[in-house]
Structures are given as C-alpha cells and as structure tokens.
PDB file of N, CA and C in Angstrom:
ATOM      1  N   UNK A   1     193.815 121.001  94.203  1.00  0.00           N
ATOM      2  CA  UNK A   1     195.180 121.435  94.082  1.00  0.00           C
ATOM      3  C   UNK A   1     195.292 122.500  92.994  1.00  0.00           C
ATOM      4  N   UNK A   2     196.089 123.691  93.015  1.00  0.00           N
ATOM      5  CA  UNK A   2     196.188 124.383  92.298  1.00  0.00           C
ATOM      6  C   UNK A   2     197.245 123.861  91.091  1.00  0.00           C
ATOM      7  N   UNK A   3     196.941 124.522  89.966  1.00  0.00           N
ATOM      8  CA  UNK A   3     198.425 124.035  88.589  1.00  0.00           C
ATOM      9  C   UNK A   3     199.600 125.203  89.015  1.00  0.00           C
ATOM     10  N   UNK A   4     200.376 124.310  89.383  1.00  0.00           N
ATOM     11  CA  UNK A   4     201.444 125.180  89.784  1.00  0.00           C
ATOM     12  C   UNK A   4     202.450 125.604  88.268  1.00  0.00           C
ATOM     13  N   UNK A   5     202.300 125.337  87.494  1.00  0.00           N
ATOM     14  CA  UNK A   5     202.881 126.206  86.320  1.00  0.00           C
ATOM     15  C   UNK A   5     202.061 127.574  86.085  1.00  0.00           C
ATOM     16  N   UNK A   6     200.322 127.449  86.348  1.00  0.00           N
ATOM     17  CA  UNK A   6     199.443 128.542  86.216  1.00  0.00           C
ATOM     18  C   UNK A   6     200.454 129.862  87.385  1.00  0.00           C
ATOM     19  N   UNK A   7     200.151 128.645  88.362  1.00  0.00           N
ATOM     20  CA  UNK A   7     200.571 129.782  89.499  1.00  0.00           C
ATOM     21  C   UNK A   7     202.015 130.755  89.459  1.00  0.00           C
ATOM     22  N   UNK A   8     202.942 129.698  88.907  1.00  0.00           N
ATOM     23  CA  UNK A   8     204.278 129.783  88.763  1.00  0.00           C
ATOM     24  C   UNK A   8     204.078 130.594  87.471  1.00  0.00           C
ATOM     25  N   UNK A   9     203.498 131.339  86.840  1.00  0.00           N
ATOM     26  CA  UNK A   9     203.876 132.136  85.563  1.00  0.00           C
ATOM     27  C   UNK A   9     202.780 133.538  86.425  1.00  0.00           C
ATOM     28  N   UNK A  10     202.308 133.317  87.161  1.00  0.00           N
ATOM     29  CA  UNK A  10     201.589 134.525  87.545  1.00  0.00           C
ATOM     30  C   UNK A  10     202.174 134.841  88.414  1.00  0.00           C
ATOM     31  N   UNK A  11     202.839 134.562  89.236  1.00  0.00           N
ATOM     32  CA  UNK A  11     204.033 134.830  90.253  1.00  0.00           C
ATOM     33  C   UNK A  11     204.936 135.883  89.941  1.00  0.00           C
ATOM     34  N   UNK A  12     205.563 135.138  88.419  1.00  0.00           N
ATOM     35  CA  UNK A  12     206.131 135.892  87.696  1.00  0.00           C
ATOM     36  C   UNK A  12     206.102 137.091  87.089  1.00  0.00           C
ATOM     37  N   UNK A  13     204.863 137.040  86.922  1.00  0.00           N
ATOM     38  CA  UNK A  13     204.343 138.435  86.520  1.00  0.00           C
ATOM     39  C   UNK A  13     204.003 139.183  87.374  1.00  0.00           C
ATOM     40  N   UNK A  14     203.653 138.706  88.616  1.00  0.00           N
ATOM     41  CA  UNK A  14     203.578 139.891  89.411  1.00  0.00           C
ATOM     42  C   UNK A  14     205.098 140.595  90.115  1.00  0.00           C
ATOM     43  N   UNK A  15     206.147 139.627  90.106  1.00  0.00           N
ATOM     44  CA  UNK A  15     207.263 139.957  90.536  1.00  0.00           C
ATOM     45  C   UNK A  15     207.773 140.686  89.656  1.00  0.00           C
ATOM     46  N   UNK A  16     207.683 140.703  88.149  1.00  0.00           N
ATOM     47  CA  UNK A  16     207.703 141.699  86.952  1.00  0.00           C
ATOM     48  C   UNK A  16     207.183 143.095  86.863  1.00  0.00           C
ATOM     49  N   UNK A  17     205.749 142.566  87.376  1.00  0.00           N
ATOM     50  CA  UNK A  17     204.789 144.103  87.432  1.00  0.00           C
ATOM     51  C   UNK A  17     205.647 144.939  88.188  1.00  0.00           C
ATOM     52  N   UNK A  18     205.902 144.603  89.696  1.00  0.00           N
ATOM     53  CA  UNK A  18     206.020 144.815  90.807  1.00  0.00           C
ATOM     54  C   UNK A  18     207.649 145.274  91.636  1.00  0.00           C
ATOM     55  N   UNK A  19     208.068 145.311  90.377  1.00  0.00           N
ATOM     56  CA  UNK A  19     209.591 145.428  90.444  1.00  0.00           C
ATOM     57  C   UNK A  19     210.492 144.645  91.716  1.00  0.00           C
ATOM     58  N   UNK A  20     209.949 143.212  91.519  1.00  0.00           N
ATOM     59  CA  UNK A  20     210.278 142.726  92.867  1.00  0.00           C
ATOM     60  C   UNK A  20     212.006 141.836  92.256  1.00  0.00           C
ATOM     61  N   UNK A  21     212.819 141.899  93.331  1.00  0.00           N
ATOM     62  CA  UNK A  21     214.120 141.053  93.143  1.00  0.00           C
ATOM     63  C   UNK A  21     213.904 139.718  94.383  1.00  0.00           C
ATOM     64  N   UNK A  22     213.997 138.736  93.700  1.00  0.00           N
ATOM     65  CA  UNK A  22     213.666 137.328  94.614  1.00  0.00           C
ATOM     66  C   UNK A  22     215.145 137.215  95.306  1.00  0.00           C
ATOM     67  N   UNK A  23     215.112 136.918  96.397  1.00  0.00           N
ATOM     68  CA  UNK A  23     217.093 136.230  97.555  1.00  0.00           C
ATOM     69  C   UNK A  23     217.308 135.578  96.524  1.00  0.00           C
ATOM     70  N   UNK A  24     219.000 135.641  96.675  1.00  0.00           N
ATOM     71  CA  UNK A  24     218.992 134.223  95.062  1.00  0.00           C
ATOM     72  C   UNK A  24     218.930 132.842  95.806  1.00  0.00           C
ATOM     73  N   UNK A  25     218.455 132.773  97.569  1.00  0.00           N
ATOM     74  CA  UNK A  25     218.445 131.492  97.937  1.00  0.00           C
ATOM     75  C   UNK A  25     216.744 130.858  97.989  1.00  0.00           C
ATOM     76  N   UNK A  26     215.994 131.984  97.357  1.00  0.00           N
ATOM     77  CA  UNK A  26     214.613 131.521  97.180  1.00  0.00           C
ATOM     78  C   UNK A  26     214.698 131.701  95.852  1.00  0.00           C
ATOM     79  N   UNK A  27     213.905 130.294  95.168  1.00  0.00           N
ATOM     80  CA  UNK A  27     213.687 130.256  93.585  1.00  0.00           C
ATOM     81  C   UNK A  27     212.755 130.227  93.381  1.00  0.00           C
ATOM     82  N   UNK A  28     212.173 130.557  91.816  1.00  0.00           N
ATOM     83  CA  UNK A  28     210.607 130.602  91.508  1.00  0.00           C
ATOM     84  C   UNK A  28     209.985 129.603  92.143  1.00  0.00           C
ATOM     85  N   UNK A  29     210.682 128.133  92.252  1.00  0.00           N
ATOM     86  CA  UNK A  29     209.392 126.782  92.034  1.00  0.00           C
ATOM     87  C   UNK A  29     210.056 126.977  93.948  1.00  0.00           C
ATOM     88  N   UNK A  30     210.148 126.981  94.521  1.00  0.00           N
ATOM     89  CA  UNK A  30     210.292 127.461  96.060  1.00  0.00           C
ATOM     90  C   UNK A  30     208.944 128.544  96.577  1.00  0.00           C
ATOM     91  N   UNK A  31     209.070 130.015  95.522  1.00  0.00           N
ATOM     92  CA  UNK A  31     208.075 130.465  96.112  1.00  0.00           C
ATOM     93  C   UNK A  31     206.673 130.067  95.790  1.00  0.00           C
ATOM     94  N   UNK A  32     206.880 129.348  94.253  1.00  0.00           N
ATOM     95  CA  UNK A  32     205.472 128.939  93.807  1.00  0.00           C
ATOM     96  C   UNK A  32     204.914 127.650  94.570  1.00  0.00           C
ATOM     97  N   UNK A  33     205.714 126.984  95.489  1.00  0.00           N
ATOM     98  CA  UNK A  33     205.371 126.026  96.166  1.00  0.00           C
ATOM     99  C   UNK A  33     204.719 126.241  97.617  1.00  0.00           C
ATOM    100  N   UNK A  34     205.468 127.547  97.902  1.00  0.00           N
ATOM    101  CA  UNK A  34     204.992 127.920  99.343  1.00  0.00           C
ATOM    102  C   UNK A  34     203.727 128.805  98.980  1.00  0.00           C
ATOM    103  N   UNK A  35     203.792 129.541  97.947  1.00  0.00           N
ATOM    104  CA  UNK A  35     202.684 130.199  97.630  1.00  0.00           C
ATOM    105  C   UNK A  35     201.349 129.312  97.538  1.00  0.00           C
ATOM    106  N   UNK A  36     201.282 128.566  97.088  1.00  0.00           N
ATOM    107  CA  UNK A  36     200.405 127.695  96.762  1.00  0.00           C
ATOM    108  C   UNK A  36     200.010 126.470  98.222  1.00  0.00           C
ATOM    109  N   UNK A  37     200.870 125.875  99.072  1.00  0.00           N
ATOM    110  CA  UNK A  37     200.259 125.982  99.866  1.00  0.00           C
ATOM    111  C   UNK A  37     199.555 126.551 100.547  1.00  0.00           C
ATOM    112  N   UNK A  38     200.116 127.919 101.213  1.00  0.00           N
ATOM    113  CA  UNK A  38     199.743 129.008 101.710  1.00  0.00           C
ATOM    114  C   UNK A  38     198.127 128.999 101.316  1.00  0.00           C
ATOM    115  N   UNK A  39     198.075 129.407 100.002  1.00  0.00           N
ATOM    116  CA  UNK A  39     196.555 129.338  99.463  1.00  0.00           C
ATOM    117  C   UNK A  39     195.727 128.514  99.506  1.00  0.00           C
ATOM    118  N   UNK A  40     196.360 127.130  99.413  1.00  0.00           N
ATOM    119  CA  UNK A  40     195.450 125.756  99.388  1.00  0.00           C
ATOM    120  C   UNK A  40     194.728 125.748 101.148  1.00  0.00           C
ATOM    121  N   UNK A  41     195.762 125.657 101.495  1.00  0.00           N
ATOM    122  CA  UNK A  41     195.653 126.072 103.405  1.00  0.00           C
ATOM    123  C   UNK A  41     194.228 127.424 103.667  1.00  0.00           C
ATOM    124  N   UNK A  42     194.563 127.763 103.229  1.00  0.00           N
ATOM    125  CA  UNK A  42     193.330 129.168 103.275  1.00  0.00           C
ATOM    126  C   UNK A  42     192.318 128.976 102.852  1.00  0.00           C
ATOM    127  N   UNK A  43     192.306 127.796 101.499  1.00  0.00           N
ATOM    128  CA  UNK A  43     191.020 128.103 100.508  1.00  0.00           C
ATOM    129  C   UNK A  43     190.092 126.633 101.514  1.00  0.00           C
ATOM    130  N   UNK A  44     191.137 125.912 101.426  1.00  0.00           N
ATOM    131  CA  UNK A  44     190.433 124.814 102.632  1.00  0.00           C
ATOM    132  C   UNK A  44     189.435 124.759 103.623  1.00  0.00           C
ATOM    133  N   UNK A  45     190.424 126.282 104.454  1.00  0.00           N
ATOM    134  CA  UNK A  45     189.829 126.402 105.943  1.00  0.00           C
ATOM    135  C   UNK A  45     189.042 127.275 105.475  1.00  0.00           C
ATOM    136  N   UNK A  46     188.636 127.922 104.690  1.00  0.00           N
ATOM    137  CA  UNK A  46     187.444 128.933 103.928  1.00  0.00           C
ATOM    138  C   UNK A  46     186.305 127.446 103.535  1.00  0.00           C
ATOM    139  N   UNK A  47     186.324 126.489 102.791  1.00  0.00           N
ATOM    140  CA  UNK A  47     185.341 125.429 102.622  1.00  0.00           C
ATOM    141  C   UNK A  47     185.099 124.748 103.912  1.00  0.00           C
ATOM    142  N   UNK A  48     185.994 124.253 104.900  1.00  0.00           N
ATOM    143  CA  UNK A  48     185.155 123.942 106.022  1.00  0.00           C
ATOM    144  C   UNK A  48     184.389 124.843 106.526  1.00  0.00           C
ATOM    145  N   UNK A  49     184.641 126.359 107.355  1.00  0.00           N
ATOM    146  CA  UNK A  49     183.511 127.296 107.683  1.00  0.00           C
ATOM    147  C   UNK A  49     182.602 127.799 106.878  1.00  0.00           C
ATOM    148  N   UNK A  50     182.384 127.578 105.290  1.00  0.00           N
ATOM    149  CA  UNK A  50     181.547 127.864 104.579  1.00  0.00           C
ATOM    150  C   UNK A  50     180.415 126.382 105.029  1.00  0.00           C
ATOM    151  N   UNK A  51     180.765 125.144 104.312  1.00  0.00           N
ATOM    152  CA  UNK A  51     180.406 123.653 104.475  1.00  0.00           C
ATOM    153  C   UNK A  51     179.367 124.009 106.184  1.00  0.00           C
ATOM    154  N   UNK A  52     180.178 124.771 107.413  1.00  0.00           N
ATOM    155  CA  UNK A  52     178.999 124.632 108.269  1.00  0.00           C
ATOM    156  C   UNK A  52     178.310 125.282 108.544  1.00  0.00           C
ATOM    157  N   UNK A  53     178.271 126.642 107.729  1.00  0.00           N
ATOM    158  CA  UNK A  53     176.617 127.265 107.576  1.00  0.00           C
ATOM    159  C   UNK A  53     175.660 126.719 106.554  1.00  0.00           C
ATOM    160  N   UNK A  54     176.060 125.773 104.952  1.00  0.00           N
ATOM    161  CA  UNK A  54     175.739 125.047 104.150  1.00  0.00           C
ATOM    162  C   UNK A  54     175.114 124.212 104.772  1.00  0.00           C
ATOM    163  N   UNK A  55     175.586 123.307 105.770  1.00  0.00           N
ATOM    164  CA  UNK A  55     175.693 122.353 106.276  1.00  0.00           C
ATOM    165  C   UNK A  55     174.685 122.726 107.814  1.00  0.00           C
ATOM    166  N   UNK A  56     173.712 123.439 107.446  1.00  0.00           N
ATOM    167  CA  UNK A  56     173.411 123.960 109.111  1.00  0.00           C
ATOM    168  C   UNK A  56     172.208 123.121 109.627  1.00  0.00           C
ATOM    169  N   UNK A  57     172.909 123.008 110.969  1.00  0.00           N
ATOM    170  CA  UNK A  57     171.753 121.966 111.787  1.00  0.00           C
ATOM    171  C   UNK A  57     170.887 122.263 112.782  1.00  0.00           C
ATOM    172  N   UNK A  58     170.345 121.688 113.112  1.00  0.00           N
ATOM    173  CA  UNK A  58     169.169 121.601 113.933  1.00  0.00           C
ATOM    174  C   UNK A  58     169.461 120.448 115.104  1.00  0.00           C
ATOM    175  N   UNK A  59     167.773 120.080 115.778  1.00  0.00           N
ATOM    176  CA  UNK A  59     167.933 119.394 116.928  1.00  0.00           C
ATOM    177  C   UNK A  59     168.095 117.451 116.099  1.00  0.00           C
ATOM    178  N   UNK A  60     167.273 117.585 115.117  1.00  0.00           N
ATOM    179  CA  UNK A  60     167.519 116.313 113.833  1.00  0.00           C
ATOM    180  C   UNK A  60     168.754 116.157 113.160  1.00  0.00           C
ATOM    181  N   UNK A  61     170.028 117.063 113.422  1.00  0.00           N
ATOM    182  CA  UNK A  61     171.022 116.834 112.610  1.00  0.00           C
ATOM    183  C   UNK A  61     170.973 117.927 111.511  1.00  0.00           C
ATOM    184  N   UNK A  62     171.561 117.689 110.328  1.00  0.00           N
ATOM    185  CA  UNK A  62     171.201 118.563 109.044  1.00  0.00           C
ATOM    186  C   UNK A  62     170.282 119.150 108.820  1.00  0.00           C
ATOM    187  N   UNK A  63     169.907 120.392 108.743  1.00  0.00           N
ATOM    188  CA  UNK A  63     168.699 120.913 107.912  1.00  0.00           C
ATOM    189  C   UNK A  63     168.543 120.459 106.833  1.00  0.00           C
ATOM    190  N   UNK A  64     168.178 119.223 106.269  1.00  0.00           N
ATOM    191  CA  UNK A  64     167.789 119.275 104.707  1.00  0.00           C
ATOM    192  C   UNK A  64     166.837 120.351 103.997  1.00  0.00           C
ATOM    193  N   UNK A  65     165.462 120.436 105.140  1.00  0.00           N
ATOM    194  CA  UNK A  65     164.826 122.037 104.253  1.00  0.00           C
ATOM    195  C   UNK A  65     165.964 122.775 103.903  1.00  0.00           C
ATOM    196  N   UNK A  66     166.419 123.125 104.722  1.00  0.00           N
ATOM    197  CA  UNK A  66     167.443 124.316 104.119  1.00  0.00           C
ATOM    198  C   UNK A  66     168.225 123.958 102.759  1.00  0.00           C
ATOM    199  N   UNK A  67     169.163 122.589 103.027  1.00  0.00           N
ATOM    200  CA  UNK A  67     169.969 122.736 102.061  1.00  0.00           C
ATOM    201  C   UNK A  67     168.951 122.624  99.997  1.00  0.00           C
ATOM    202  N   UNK A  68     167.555 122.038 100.815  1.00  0.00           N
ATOM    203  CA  UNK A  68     166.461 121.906  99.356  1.00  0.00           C
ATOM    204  C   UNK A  68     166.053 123.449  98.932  1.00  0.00           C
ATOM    205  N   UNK A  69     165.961 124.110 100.043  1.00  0.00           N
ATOM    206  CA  UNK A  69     165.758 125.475  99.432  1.00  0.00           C
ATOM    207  C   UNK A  69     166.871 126.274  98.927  1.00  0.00           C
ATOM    208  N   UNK A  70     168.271 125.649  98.894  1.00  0.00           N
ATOM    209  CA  UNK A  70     169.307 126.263  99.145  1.00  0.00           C
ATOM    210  C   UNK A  70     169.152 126.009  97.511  1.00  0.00           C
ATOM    211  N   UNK A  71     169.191 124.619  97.066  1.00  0.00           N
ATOM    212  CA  UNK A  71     169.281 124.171  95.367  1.00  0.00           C
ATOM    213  C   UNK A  71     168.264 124.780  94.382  1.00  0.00           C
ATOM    214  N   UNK A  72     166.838 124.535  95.359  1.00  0.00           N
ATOM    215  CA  UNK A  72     166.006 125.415  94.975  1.00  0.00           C
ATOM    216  C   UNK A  72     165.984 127.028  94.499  1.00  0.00           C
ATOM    217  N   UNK A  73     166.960 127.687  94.950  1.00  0.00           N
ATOM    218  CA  UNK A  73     167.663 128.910  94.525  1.00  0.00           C
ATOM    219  C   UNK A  73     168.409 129.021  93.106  1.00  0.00           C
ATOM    220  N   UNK A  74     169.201 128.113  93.765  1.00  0.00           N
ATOM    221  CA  UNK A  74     170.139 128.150  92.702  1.00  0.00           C
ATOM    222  C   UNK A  74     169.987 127.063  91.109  1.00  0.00           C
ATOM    223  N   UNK A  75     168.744 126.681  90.878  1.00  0.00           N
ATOM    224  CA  UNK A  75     167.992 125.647  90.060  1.00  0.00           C
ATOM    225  C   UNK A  75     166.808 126.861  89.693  1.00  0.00           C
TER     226      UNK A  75
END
C-alpha cells in the first residue's frame, strides 16, 4: 500500500508546479485516494506479469535452475 500523506503532499506539489485548479467537488484526499489506487492497480498487474517470467516454467513446473541462477546474479 502506498502512504497516502507521501502521496497526498506530492499531489500537491505537482498541482502547484503545474498550475492546476482541482472542481471544488473533487478534494485532495478524493484525488489522493483515486490516485493511489489507480497506481496500486498498475503496480500489481506489473508484479503478476513480471512474477511469470521470474517464475518461468518448464515441462517439471518451475524452473528452479533459472530462478538459482537468477539469485546467483544478483548475490
């Protein structure tokens, strides 16, 4: 989950940078809420299609070689 005060003060600043005027029927913690789904939703469906090339199989199920050479890299 994202910190929605993080999010909610960077919002801000970009609506600052950005010379943006918010509807007065959308409020900060409104857009910082939809904003932040929005993202959570994205960053999600970005870790499942990452997870199944990570995650890549064979006729046995999982490649474990792979994922040992994978640590092996990064170790």
């Amino acid at each position: 989950m994202l910190d929605r005060e993080v999010i909610k003060k960077f919002l801000g600043e970009e609506i600052l940078d950005l010379n943006i005027t918010l509807p007065q029927d959308i409020s900060i913690e409104q857009l910082t809420n939809a904003f932040c789904l929005y993202v959570e939703n994205d960053y999600f469906e970005w870790l499942r299609e990452n997870s199944k090339s990570f995650f890549a199989t064979n006729a046995n199920g999982i490649d474990w070689n792979s994922v040992k050479e994978l640590i092996k890299v990064i170790n």
